[in-house]
Protein backbone atom coordinates (compact mmCIF):
# COMPACT_ATOMS: atom_id res chain seq x y z
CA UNK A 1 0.00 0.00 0.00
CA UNK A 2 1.21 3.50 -1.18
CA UNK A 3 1.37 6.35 1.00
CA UNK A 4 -0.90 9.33 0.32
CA UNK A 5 -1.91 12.75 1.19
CA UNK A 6 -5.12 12.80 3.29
CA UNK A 7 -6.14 16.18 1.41
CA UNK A 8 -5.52 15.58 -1.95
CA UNK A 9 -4.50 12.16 -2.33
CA UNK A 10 -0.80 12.77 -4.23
CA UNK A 11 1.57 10.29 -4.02
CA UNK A 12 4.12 12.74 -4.08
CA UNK A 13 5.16 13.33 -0.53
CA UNK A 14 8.61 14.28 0.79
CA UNK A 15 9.74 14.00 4.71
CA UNK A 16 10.52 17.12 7.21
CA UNK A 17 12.51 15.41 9.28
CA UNK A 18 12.49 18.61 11.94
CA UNK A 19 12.43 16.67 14.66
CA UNK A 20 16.22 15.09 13.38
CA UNK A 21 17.57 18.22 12.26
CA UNK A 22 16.61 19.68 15.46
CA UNK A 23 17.90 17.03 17.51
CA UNK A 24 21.15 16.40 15.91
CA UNK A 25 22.11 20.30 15.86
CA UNK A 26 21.31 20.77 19.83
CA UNK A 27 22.92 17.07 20.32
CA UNK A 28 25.92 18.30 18.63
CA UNK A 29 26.24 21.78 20.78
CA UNK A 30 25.26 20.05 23.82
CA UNK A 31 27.89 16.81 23.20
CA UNK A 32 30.83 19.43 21.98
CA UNK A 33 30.25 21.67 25.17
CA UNK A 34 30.23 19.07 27.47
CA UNK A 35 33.23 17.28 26.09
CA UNK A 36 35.39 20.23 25.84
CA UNK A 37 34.80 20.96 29.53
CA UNK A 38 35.64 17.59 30.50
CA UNK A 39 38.38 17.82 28.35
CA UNK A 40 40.06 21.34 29.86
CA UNK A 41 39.83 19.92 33.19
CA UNK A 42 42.12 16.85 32.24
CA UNK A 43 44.06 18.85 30.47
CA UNK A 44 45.29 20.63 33.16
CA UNK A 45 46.34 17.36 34.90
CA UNK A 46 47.49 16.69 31.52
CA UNK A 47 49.88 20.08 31.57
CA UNK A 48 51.29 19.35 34.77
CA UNK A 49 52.85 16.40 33.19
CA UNK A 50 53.46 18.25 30.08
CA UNK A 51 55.58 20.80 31.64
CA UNK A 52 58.27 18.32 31.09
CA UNK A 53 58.43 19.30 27.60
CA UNK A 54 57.82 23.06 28.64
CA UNK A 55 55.55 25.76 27.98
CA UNK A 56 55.27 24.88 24.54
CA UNK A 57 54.44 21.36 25.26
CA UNK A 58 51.53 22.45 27.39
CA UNK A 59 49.98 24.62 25.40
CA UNK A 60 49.90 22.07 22.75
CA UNK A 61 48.82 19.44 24.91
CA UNK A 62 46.04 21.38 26.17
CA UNK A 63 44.61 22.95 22.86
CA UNK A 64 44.79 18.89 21.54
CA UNK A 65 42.85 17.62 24.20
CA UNK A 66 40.33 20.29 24.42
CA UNK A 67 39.78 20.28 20.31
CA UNK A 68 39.53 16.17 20.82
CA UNK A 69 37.18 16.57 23.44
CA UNK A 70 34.64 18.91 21.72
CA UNK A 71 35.12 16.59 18.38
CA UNK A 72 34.43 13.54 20.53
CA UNK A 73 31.48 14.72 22.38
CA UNK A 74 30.26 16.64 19.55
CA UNK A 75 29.84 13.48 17.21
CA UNK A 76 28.22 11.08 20.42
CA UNK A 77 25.93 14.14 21.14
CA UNK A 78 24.92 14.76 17.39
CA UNK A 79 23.97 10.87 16.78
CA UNK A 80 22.29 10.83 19.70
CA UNK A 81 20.42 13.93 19.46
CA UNK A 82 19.64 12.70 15.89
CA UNK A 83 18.15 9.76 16.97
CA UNK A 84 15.93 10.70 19.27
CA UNK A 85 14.71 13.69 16.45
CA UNK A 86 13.88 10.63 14.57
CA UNK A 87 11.57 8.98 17.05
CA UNK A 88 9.89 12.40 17.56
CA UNK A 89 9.84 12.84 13.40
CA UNK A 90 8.15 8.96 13.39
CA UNK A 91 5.44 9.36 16.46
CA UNK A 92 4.72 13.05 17.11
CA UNK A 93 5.75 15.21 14.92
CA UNK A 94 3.72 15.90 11.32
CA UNK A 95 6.81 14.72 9.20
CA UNK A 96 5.02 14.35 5.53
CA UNK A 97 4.48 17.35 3.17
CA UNK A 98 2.45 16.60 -0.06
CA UNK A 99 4.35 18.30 -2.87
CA UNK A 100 1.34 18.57 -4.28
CA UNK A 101 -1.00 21.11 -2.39
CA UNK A 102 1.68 21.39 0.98
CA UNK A 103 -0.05 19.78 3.49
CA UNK A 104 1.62 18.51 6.55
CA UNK A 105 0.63 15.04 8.40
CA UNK A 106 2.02 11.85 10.40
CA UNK A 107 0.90 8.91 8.90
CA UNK A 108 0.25 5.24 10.77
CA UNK A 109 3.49 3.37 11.66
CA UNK A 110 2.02 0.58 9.69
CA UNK A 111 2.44 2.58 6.55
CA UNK A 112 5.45 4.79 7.16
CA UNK A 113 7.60 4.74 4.24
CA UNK A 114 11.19 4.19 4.86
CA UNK A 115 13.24 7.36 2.88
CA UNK A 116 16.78 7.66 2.21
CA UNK A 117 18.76 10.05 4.59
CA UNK A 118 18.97 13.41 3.57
């Protein structure tokens, strides 16, 4: 069975995926925030031992863990945050747009299509 829009009855539907988008961008802020925190306070354990090498050593060392941090927690934060945009996309959210005449609706999980990833 062939999705279609409740209005008009056009086959030619496209997804929002706000929810997703949504998710993945505050995931990612969230995720790089909190890792480059957690990062800057081991990197100033991390400069202690780095002041072997000297002050250039430690400034390198802490700039590298903080970046790695941020990338790190970005990425988990992102695909998490994108994940959960999905399940709002799928059960709450109106996700469908008809090309057709524009109207927005959630249609059963039974007949959810499955679209590639934008």
């Amino acid at each position: 069975m062939s999705a279609h829009c409740p209005r008009c009855t056009s086959t030619q539907l496209m997804p929002r995926q706000l929810g997703r988008h949504v998710g993945a961008t505050t995931g990612v802020v969230s995720g790089g925030t909190t890792g480059a925190m957690g990062a800057l306070s081991g990197a100033k354990a991390g400069a202690v031992v780095g002041a072997v090498a000297g002050p250039v050593g430690v400034s390198i060392g802490t700039l590298a863990g903080a970046l790695f941090g941020a990338l790190v927690g970005g990425t988990a934060g992102g695909v998490a945050g994108a994940r959960l945009g999905e399940e709002l996309d799928t059960k709450v959210l109106d996700n469908i747009e008809c090309r057709a005449c524009g109207h927005t609706f959630r249609l059963p999980l039974a007949e959810y299509p499955s679209y590639p990833s934008l």
